[in-house]
Protein backbone atom coordinates (compact mmCIF):
# COMPACT_ATOMS: atom_id res chain seq x y z
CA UNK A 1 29.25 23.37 10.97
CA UNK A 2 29.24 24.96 7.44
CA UNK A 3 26.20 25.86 5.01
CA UNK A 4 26.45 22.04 3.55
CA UNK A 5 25.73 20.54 6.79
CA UNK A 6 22.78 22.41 7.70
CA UNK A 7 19.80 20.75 7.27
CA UNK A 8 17.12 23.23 5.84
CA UNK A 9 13.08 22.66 5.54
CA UNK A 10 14.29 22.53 1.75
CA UNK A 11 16.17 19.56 2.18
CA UNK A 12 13.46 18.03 3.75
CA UNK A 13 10.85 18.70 1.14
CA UNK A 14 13.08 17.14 -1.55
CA UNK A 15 13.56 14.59 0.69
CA UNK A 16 10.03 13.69 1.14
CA UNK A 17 9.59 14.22 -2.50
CA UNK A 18 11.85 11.35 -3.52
CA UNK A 19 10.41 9.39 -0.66
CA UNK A 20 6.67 9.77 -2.33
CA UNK A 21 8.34 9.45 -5.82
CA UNK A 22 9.94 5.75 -4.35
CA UNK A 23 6.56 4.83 -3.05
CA UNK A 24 4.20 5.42 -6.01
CA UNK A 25 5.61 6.40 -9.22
CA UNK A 26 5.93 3.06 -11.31
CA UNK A 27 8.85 2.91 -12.93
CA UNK A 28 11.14 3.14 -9.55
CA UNK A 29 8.31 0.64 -7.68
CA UNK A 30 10.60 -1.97 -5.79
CA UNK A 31 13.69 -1.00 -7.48
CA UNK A 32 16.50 -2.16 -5.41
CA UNK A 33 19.10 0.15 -7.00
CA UNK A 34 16.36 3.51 -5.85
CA UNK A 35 15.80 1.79 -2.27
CA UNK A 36 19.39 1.81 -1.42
CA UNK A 37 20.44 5.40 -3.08
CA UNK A 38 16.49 6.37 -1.17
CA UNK A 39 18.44 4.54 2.32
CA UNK A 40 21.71 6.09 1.81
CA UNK A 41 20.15 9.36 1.21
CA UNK A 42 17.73 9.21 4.24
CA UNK A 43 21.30 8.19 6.00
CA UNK A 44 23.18 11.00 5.35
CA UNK A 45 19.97 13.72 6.61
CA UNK A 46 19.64 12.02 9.53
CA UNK A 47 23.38 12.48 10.44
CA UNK A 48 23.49 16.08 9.27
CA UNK A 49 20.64 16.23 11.64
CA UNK A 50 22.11 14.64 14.59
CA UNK A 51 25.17 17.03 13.90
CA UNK A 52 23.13 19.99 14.13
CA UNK A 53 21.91 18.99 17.93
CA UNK A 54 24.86 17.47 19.03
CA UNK A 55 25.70 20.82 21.18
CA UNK A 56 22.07 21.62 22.29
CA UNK A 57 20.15 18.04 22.75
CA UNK A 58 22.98 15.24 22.52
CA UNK A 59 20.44 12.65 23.85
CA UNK A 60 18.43 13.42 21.17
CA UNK A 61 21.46 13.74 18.65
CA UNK A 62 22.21 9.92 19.57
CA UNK A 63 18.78 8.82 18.81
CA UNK A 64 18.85 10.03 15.46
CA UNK A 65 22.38 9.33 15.14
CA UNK A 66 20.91 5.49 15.91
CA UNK A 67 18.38 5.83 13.14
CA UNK A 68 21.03 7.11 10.76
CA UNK A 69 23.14 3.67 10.84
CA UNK A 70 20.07 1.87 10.88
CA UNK A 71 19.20 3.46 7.76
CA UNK A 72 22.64 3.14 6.62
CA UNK A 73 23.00 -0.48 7.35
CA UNK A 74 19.73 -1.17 5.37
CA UNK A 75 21.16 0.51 2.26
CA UNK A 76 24.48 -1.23 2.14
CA UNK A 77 21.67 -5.05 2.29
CA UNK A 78 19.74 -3.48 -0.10
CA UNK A 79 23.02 -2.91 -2.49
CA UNK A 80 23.75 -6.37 -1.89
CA UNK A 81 20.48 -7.75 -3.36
CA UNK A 82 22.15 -5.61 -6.18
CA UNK A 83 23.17 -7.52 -9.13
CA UNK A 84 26.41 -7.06 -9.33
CA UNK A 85 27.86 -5.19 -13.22
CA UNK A 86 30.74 -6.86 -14.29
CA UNK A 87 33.54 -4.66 -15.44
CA UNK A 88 35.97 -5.07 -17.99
CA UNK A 89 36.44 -8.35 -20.26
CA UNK A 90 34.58 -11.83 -20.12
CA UNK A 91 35.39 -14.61 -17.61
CA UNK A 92 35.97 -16.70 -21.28
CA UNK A 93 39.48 -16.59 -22.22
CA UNK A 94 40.45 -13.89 -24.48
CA UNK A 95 42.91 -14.09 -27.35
CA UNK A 96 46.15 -13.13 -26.94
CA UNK A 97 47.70 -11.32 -30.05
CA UNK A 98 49.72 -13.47 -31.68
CA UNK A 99 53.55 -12.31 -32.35
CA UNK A 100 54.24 -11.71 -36.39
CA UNK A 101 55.38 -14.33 -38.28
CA UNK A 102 58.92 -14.52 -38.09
CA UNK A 103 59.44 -13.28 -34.28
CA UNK A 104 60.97 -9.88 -33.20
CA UNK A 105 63.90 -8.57 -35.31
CA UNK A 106 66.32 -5.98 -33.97
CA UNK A 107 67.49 -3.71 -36.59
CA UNK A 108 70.82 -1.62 -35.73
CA UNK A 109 70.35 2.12 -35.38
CA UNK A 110 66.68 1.92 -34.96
CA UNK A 111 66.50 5.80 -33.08
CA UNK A 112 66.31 4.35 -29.39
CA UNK A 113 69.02 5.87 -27.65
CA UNK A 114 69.88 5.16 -24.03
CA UNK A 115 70.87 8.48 -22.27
């Protein structure tokens, strides 16, 4: 297990931090967007938790291992409530360029080479 994967009392304090930030700051009250990064964060301790006892307590390990995909699973419902951000152009038809008048001319020696 490396340094990342420890879970430390630190991580814990920020993570109760954001969790009383979630409940009663304003701004982030019932944002779906904070829920699920809040549920995919509280996701990932638990795991690095069960990881840490999997050697020394692997009944426990399971149980929070269960509450990790729990937590997971609400996350990826509460993204879905998400609406979604479309990406690129319109669904309404977009113009196509138009060719110049008089369509493509070739010209001879025009620097292409092949080879």
């Amino acid at each position: 297990m490396n340094d990342y994967d420890r879970v430390t009392a630190a991580d814990i304090a920020e993570f109760t931090r954001h969790l009383a930030e979630l409940r009663y700051s304003q701004p982030h009250a019932g944002d779906p967007a904070e829920r699920a990064l809040f549920l995919a964060r509280k996701a990932d301790l638990l795991i690095r938790i069960a990881a840490q006892h999997t050697r020394t307590d692997p009944a426990y390990a399971e149980h929070v291992l269960q509450l990790a995909h729990t937590a997971h699973a609400a996350a990826e419902q509460t993204a879905l409530q998400l609406p979604h951000q479309q990406v690129g152009p319109t669904h309404r038809r977009t113009r196509t360029p138009q060719p110049p008048p008089g369509g493509a001319r070739s010209q001879k020696n025009s620097g292409a080479s092949s080879g």
